[in-house]
Protein backbone atom coordinates (compact mmCIF):
# COMPACT_ATOMS: atom_id res chain seq x y z
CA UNK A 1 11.53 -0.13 -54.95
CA UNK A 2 13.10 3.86 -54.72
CA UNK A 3 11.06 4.40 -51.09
CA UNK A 4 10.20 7.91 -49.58
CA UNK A 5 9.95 8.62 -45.97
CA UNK A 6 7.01 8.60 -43.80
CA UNK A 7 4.99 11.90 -43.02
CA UNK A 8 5.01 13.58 -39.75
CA UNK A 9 2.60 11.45 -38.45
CA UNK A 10 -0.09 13.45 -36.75
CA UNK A 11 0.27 14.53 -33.01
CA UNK A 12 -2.82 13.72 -30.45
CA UNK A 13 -3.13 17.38 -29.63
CA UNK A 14 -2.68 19.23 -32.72
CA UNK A 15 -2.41 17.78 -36.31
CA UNK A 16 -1.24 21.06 -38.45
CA UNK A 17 -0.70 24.35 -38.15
CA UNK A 18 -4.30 25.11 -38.79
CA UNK A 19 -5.68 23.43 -36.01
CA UNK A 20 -3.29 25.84 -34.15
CA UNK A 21 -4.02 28.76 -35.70
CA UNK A 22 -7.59 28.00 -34.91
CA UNK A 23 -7.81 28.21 -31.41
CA UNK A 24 -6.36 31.63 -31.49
CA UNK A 25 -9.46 34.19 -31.93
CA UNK A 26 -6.88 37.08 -32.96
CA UNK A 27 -6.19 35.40 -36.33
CA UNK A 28 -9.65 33.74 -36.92
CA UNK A 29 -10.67 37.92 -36.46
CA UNK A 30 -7.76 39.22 -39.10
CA UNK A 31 -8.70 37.07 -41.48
CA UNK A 32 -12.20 38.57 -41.38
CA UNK A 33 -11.18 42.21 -41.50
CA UNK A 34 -8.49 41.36 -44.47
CA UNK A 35 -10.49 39.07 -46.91
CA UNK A 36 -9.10 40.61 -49.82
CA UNK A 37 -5.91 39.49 -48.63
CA UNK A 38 -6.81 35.94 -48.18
CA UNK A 39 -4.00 34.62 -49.84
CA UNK A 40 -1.74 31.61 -49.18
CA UNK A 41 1.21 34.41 -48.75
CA UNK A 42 -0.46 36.37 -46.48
CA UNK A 43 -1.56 33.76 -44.45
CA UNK A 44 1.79 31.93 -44.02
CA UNK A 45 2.93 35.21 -42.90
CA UNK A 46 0.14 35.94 -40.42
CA UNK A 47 0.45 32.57 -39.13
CA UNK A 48 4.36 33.13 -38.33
CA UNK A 49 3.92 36.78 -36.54
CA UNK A 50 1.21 34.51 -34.78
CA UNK A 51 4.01 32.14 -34.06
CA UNK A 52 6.26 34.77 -32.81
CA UNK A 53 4.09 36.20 -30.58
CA UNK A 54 3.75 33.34 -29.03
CA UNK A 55 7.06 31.91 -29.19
CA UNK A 56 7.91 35.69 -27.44
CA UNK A 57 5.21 34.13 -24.63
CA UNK A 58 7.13 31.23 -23.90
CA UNK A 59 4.51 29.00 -25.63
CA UNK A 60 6.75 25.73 -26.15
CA UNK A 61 4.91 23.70 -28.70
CA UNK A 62 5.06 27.18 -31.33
CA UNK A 63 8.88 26.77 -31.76
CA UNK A 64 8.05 23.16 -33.41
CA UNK A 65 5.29 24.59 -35.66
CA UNK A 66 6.96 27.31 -36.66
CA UNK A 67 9.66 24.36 -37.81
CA UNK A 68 6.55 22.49 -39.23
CA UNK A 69 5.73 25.52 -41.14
CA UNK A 70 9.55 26.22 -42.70
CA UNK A 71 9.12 22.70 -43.82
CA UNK A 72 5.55 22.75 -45.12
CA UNK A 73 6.64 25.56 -46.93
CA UNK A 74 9.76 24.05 -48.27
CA UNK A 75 12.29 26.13 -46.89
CA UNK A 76 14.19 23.67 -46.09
CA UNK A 77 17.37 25.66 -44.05
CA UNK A 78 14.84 27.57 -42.11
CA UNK A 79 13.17 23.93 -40.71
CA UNK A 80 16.44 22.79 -40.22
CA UNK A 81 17.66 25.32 -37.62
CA UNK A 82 14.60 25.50 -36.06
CA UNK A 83 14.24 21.72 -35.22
CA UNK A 84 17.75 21.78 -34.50
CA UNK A 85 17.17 24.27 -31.56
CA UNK A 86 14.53 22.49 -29.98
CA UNK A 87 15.82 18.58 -30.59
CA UNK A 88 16.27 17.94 -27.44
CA UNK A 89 13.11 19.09 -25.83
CA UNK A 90 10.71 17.90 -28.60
CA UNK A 91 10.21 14.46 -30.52
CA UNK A 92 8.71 15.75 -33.49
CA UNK A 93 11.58 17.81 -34.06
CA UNK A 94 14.08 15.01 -33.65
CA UNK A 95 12.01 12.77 -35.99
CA UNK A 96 11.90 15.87 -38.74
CA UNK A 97 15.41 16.31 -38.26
CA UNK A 98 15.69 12.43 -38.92
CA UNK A 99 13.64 12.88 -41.78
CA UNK A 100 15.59 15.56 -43.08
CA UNK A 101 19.25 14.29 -42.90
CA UNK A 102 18.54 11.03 -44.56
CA UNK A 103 17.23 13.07 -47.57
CA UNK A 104 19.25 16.17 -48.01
CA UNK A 105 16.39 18.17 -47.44
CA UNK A 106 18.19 21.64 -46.54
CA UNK A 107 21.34 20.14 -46.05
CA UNK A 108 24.22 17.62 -47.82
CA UNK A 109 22.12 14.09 -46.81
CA UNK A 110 23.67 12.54 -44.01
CA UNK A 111 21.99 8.67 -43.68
CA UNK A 112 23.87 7.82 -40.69
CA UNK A 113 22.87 11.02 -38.57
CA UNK A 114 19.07 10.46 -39.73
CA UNK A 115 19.38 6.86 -38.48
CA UNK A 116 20.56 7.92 -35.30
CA UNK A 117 17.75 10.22 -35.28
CA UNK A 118 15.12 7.77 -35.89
CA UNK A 119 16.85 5.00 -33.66
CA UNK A 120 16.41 8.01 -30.63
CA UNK A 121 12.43 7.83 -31.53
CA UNK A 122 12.15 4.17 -31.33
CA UNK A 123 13.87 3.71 -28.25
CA UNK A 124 12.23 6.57 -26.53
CA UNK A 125 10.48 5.50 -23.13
CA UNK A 126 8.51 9.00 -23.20
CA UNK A 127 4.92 8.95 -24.18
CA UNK A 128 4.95 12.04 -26.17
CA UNK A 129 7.47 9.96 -28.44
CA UNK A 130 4.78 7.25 -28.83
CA UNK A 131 3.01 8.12 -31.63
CA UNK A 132 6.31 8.40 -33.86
CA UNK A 133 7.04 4.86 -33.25
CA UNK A 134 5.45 3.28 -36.02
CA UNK A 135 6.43 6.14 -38.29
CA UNK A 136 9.76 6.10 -36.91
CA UNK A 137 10.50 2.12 -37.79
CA UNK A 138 8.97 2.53 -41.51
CA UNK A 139 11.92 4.82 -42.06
CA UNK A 140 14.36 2.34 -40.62
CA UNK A 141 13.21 -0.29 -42.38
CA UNK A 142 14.02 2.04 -45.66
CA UNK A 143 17.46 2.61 -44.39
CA UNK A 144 17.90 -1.09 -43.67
CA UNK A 145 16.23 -2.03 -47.60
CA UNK A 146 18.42 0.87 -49.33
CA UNK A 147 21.73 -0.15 -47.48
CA UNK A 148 21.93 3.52 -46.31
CA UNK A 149 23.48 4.51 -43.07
CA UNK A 150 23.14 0.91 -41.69
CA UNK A 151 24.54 -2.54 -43.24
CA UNK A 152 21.69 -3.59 -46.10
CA UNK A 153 19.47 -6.24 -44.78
CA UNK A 154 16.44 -7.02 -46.51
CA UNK A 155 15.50 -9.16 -43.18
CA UNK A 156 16.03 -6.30 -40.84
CA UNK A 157 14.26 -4.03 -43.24
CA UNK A 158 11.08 -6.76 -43.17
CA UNK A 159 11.00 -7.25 -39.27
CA UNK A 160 11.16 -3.20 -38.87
CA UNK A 161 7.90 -2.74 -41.23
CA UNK A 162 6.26 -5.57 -39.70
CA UNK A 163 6.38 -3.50 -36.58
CA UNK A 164 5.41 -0.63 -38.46
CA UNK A 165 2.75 -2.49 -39.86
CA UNK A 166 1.55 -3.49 -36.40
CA UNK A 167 -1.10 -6.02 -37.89
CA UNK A 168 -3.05 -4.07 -40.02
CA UNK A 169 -3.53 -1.07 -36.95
CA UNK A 170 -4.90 1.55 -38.95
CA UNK A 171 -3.30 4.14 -35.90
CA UNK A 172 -0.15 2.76 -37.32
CA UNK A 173 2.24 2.81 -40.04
CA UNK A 174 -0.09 2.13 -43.53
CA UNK A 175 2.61 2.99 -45.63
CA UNK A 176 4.66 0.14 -43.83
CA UNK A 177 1.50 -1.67 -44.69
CA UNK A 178 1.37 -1.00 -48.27
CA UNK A 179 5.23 -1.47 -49.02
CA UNK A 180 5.10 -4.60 -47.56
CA UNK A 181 2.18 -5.46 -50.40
CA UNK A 182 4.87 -4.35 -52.28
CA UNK A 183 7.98 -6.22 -50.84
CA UNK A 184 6.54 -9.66 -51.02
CA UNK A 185 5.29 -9.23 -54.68
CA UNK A 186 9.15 -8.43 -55.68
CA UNK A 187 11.16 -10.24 -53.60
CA UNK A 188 12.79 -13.89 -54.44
CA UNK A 189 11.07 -16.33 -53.91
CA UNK A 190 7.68 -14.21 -54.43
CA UNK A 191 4.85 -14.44 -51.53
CA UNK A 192 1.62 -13.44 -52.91
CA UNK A 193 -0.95 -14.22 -50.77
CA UNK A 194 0.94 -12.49 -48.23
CA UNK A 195 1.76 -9.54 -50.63
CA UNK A 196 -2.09 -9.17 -51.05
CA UNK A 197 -2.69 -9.42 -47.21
CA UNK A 198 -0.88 -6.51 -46.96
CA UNK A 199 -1.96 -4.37 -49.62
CA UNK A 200 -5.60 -5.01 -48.49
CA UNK A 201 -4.59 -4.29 -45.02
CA UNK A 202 -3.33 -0.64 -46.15
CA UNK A 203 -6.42 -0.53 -48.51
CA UNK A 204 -8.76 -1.14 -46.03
CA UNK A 205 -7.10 2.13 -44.03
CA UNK A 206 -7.12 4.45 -46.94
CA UNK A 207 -3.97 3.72 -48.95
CA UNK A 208 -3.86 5.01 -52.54
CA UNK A 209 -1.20 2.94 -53.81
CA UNK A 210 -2.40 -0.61 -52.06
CA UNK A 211 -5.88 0.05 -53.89
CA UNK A 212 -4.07 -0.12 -57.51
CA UNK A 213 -1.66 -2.95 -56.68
CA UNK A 214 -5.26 -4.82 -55.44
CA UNK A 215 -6.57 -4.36 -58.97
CA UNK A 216 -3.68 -5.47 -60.68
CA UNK A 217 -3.86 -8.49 -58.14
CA UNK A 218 -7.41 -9.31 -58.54
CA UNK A 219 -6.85 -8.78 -62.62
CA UNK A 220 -3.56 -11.45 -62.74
CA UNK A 221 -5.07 -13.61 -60.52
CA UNK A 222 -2.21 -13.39 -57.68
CA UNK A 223 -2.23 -14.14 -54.34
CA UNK A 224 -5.92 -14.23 -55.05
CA UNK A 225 -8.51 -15.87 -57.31
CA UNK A 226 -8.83 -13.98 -60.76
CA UNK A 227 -11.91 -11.79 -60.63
CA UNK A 228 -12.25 -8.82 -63.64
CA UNK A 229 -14.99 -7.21 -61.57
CA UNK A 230 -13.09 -6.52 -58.70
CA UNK A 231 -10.19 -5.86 -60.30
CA UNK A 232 -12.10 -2.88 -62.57
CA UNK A 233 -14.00 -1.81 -59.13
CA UNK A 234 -10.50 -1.25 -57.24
CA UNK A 235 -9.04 0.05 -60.65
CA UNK A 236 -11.57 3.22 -61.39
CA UNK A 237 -11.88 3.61 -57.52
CA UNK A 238 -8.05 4.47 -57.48
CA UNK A 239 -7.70 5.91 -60.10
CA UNK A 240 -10.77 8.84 -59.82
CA UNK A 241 -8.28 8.92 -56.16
CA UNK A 242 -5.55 9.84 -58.42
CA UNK A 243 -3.77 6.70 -58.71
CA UNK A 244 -1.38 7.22 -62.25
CA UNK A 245 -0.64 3.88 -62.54
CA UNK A 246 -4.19 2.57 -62.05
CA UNK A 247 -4.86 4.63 -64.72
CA UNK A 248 -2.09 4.22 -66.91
CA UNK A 249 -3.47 -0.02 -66.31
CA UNK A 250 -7.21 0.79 -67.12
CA UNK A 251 -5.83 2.76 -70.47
CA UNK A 252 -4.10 -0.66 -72.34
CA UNK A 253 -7.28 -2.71 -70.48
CA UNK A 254 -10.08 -0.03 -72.43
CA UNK A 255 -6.97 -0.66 -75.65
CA UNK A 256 -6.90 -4.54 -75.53
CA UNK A 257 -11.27 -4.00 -74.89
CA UNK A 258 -11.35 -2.01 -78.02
CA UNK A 259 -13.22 1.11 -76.23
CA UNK A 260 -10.91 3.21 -78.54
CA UNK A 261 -12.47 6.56 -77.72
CA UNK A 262 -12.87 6.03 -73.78
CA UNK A 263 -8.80 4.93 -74.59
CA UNK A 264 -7.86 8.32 -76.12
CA UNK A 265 -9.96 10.83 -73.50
CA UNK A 266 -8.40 8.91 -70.80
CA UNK A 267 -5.00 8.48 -72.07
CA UNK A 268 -4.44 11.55 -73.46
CA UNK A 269 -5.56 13.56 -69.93
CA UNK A 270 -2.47 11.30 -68.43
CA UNK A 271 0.18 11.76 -71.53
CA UNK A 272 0.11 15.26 -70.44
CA UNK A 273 1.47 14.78 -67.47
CA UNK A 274 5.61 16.19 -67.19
CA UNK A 275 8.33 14.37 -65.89
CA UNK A 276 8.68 17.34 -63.72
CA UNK A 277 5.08 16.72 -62.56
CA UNK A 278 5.57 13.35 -60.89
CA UNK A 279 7.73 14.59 -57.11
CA UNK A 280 3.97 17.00 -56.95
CA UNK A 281 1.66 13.90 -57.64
CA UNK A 282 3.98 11.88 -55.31
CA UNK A 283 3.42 14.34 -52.74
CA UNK A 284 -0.58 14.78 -53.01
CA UNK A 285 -0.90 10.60 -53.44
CA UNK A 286 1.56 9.58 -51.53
CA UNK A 287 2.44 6.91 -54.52
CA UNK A 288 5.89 6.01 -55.64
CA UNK A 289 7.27 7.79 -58.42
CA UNK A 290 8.44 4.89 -59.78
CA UNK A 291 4.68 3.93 -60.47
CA UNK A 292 3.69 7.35 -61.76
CA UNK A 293 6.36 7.16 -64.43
CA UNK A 294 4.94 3.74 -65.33
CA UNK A 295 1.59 4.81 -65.39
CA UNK A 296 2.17 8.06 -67.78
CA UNK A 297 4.58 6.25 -69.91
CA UNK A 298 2.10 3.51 -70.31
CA UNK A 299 -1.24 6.52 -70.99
CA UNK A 300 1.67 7.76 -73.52
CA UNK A 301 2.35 4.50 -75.21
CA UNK A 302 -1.12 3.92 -75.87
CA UNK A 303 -2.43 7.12 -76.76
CA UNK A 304 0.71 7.01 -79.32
CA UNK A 305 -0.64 4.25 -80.59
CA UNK A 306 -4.43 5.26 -81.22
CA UNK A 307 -2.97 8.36 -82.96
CA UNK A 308 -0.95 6.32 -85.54
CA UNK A 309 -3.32 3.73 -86.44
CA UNK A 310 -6.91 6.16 -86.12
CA UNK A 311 -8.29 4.53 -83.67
CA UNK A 312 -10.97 6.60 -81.61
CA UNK A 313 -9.24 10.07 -83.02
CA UNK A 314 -7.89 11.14 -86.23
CA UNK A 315 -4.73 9.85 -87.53
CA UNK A 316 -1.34 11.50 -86.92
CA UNK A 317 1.60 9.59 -87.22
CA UNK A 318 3.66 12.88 -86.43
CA UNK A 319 2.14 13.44 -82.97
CA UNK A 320 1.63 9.70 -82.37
CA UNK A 321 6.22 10.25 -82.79
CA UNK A 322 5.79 12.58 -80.19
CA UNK A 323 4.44 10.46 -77.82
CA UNK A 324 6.11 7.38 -78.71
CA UNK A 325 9.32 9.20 -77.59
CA UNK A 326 7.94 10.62 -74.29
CA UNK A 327 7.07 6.97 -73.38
CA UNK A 328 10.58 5.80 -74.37
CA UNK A 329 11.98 8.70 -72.61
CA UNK A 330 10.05 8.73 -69.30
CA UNK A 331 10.59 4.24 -69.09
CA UNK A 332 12.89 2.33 -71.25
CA UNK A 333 11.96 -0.95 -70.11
CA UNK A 334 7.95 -0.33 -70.40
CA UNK A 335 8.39 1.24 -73.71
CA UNK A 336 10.32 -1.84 -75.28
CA UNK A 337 8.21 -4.58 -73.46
CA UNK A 338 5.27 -2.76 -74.95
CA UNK A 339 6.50 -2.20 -78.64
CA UNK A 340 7.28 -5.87 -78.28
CA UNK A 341 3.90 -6.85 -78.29
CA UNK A 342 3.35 -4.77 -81.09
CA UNK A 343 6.19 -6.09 -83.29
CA UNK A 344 3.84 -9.58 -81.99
CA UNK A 345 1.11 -8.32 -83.25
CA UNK A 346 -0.51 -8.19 -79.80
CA UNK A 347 -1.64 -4.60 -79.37
């Protein structure tokens, strides 16, 4: 599993720089006398003379979201300063900071220092650390799994999301509750049944990624009892959510059901997809990458194959090449398993 660090989890008092904005009547009344300027640009930079002002006021909670801001906005050095100036007198900063370090995100990636950041939020006796707890131990548990500023320990790594995971809290970590779906379904010996507690613990609370890996579950019949229905229910349900692999999965099932031309609409929207488009869908789903490759290498594959042999669409061997080769290129593995089966006359 290539893992990605938890979100800023959201604070009690004020969730996003909107929320902030919004309680301040002077830029709720600019935006009404400047609505032909009501552009993302114009209101990042209303929002940070609004930050300024009161920054300039001594209003301690706008140094972090003008931090929160750099980083929303990707610039990366700027967030970095900012939280570094305020680390000490603000636990959001130290956890972005944390965050930040272990990534390289507007600096050289330093896993040790964004361990010792996170290890600060977890042993924190101060309340207004408390809700960066869970968040704070998912990350470990990455560092622990990856072998990355700490000594590898798959072990440690479990027992940290397990805290994360707090028992299916849905005011906790449900990524932590979701990778652990994941963990047990990959790990030797493999624990099913507890790989699909998990992922129905994280899709019960909204998570994108658990949904899919419940299809595929219900579909293979593990950790569960095979059911097709349910599987196809949590299937189209994540994947009209945006779930690329889900739909990457219901492509070969509509290919192996014959429903050529449902096959080659849906594949085709997904083939489109650029490997330079999978960090944005990561970002908006909150899926792993690693997933989104398989799922637009698998649309490819398929679509590729409907093109060379006619099926639902017009033959063209030349474009069906095309795609072929983007399937190869975006997953090896998936590409050869799959032209297996066709060499076995099985697709």
């Amino acid at each position: 599993m290539n893992l990605t660090s938890e979100k800023l989890p959201k604070n009690p008092f004020y969730t996003s720089i909107s929320q902030y904005v919004a309680k301040h009547q002077k830029f709720f009344q600019w935006r009404k006398e400047n609505t032909d300027h009501y552009s993302h640009a114009a209101l990042v930079d209303k929002a940070l003379q609004l930050l300024k002002e009161r920054i300039r006021r001594g209003d301690a909670l706008a140094y972090f979201l003008r931090g929160q801001l750099y980083f929303e906005e990707a610039w990366y050095e700027e967030a970095l300063e900012q939280f570094e100036d305020i680390k000490d007198k603000d636990h959001q900063a130290t956890y972005q900071l944390g965050v930040m370090y272990y990534d390289g995100l507007g600096t050289t990636a330093d896993a040790e220092k964004g361990v010792d950041y996170m290890k600060r939020i977890l042993d924190s006796p101060c309340p207004k650390a408390r809700h960066l707890k869970f968040a704070a131990a998912f990350n470990l548990g990455r560092a622990y799994y990856e072998g990355k500023g700490v000594n590898q320990s798959d072990e440690e790594a479990e027992r940290l999301w397990l805290f994360a995971a707090d028992n299916g809290n849905p005011k906790a970590s449900v990524k932590a509750q979701s990778i652990l779906g994941l963990y047990y379904s990959t790990k030797e010996p493999k624990e099913l049944e507890k790989a699909f507690y998990w992922h129905s613990e994280a899709c019960g609370n909204g998570n994108l990624e658990s949904q899919g890996a419940l299809g595929l579950m219900y579909f293979y019949g593990e950790g569960i009892h095979q059911d097709t229905d349910a599987a196809l229910q949590c299937l189209r349900e994540a994947a009209e959510r945006g779930n690329i692999y889900a739909q990457g999965n219901l492509v070969e099932y509509y290919y192996k059901m014959k429903f050529y031309t449902k096959c080659v609409t849906f594949s085709k929207r997904i083939a489109d997809y650029e490997v330079h488009d999978i960090p944005m869908i990561a970002q908006v789903t909150d899926c792993l990458p690693e997933f989104i490759n398989r799922g637009i290498a698998m649309a490819s594959f398929y679509y590729a194959r409907c093109l060379q042999l006619g099926l639902g669409i017009t033959k063209d061997e030349a474009t069906a090449n095309n795609y072929y080769s983007k399937a190869c290129h975006l997953n090896p593995a998936l590409a050869n398993e799959l032209h297996s089966l066709v060499i076995h006359q099985r697709i």
